[in-house]
N, C-alpha and C. Protein backbone atom coordinates (compact mmCIF):
# COMPACT_ATOMS: atom_id res chain seq x y z
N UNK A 1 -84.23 81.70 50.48
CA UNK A 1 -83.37 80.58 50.81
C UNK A 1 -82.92 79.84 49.55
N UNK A 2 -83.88 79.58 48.49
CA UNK A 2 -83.61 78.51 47.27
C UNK A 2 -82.40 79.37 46.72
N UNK A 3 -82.52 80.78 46.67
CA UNK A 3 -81.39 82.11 46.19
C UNK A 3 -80.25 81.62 46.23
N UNK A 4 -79.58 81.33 47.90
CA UNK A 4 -78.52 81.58 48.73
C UNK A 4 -78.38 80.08 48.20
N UNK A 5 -78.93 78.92 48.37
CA UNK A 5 -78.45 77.20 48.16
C UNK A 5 -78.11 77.59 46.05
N UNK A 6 -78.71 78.27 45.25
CA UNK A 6 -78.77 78.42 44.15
C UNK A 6 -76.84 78.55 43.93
N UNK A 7 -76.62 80.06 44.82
CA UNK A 7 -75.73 80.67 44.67
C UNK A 7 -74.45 80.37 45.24
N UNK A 8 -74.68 79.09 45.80
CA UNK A 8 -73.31 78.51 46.44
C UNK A 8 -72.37 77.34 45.79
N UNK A 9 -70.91 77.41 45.54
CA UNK A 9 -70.52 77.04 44.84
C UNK A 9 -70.85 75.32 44.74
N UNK A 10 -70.50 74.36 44.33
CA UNK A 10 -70.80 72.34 44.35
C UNK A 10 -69.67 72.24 45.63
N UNK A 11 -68.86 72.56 45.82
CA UNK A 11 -67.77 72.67 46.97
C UNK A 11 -68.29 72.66 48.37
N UNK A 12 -68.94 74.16 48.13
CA UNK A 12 -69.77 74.64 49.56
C UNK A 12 -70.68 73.87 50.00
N UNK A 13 -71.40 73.24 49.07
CA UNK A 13 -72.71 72.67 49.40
C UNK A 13 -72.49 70.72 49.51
N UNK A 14 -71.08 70.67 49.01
CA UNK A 14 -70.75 69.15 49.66
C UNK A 14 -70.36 69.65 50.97
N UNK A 15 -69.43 70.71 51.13
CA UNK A 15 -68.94 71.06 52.81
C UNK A 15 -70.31 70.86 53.42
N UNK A 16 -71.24 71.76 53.13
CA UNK A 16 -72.43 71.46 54.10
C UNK A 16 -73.35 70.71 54.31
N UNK A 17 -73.30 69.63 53.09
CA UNK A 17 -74.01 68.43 53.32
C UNK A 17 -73.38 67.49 54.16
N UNK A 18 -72.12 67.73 53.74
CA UNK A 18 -70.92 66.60 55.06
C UNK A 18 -71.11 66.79 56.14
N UNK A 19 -71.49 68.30 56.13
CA UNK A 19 -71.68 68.87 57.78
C UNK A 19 -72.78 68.52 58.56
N UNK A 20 -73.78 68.34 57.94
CA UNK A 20 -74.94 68.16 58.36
C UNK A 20 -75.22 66.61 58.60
N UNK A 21 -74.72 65.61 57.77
CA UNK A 21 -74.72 64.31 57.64
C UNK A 21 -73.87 64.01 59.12
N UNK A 22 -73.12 64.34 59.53
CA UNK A 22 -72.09 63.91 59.93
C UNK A 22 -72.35 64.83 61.92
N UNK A 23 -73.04 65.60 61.75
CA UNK A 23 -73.98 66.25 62.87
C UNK A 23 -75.14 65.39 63.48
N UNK A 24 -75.96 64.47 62.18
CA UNK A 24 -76.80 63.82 62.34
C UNK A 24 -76.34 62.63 63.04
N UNK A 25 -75.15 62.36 62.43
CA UNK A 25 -74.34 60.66 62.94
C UNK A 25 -74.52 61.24 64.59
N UNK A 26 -73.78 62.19 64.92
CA UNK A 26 -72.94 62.27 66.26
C UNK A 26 -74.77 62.51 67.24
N UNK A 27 -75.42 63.16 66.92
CA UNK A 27 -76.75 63.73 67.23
C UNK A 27 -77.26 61.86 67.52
N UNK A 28 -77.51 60.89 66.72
CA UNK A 28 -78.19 60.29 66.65
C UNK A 28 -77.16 59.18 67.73
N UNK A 29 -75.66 59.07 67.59
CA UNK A 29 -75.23 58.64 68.64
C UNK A 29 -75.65 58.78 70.04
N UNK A 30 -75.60 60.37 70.32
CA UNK A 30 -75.82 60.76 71.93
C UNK A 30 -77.03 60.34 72.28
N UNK A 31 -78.10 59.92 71.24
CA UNK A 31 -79.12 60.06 71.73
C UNK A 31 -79.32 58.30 72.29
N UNK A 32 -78.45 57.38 71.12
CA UNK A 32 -78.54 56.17 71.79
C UNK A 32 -78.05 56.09 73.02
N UNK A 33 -77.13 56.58 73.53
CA UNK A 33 -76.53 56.65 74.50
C UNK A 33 -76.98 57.06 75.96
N UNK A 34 -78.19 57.83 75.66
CA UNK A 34 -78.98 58.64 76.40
C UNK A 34 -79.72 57.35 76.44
N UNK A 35 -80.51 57.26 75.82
CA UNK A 35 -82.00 56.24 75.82
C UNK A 35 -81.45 54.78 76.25
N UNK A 36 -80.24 54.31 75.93
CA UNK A 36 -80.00 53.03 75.99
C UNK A 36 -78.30 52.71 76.75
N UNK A 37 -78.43 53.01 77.83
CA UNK A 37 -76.86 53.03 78.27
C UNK A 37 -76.09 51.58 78.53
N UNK A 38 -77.46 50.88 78.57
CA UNK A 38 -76.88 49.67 78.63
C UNK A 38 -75.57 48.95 77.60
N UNK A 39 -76.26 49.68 76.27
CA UNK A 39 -75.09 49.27 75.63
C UNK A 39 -74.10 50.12 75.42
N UNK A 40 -72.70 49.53 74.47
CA UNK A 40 -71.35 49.07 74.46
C UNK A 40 -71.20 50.53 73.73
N UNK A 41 -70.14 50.70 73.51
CA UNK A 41 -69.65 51.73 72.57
C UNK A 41 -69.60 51.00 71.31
N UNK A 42 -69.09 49.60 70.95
CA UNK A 42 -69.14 49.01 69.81
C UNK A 42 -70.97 48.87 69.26
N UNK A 43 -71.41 48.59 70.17
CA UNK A 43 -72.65 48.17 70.04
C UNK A 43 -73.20 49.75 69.15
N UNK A 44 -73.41 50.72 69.89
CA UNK A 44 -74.02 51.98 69.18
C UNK A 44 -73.38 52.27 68.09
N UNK A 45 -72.10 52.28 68.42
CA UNK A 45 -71.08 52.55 66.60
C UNK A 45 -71.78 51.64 65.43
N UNK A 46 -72.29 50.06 65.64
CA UNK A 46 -73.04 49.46 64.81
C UNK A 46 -74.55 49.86 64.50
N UNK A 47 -75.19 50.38 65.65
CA UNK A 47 -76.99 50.50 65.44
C UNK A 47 -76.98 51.65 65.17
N UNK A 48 -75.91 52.57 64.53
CA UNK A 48 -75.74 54.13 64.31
C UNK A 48 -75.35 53.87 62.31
N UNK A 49 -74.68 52.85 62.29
CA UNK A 49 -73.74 52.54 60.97
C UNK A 49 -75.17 51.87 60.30
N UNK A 50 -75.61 51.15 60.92
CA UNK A 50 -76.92 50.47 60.61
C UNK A 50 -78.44 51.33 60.00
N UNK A 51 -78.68 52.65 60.84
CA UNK A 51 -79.48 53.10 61.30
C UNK A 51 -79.26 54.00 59.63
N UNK A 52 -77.88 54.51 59.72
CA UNK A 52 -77.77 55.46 58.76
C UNK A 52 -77.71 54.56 56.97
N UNK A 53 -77.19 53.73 57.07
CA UNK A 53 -77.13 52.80 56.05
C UNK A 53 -78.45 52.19 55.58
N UNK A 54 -79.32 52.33 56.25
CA UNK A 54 -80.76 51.68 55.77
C UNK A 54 -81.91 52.91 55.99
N UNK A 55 -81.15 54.52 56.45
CA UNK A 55 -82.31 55.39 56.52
C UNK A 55 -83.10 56.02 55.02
N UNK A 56 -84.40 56.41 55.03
CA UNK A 56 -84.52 56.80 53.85
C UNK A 56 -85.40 58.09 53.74
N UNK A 57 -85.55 59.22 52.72
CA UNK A 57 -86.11 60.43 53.31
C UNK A 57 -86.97 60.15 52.12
């Protein structure tokens, strides 16, 4: 695996970090949505903008 991430161009590997970042947003949306229906569509667009803005690995 380290091979194939080694061998991929800075291009490819922003495409797939965008991809993945941006999988996580929509992933972590449905899930508020699921767990908490009470709220708004504005409301999750913020505790999603929030969530990702203060996450840390």
């Amino acid at each position: 695996m380290k091979n194939y991430i080694k061998e991929l161009t800075p291009e490819k590997k922003l495409f797939l970090s965008l991809n993945l970042y941006y999988a996580a947003k929509e992933l972590k949306t449905e899930s508020l949505k699921k767990f908490h229906p009470e709220l708004t569509a504005t409301e999750i667009k913020e505790k999603v903008k929030k969530i990702f803005l203060y996450a840390r690995s």
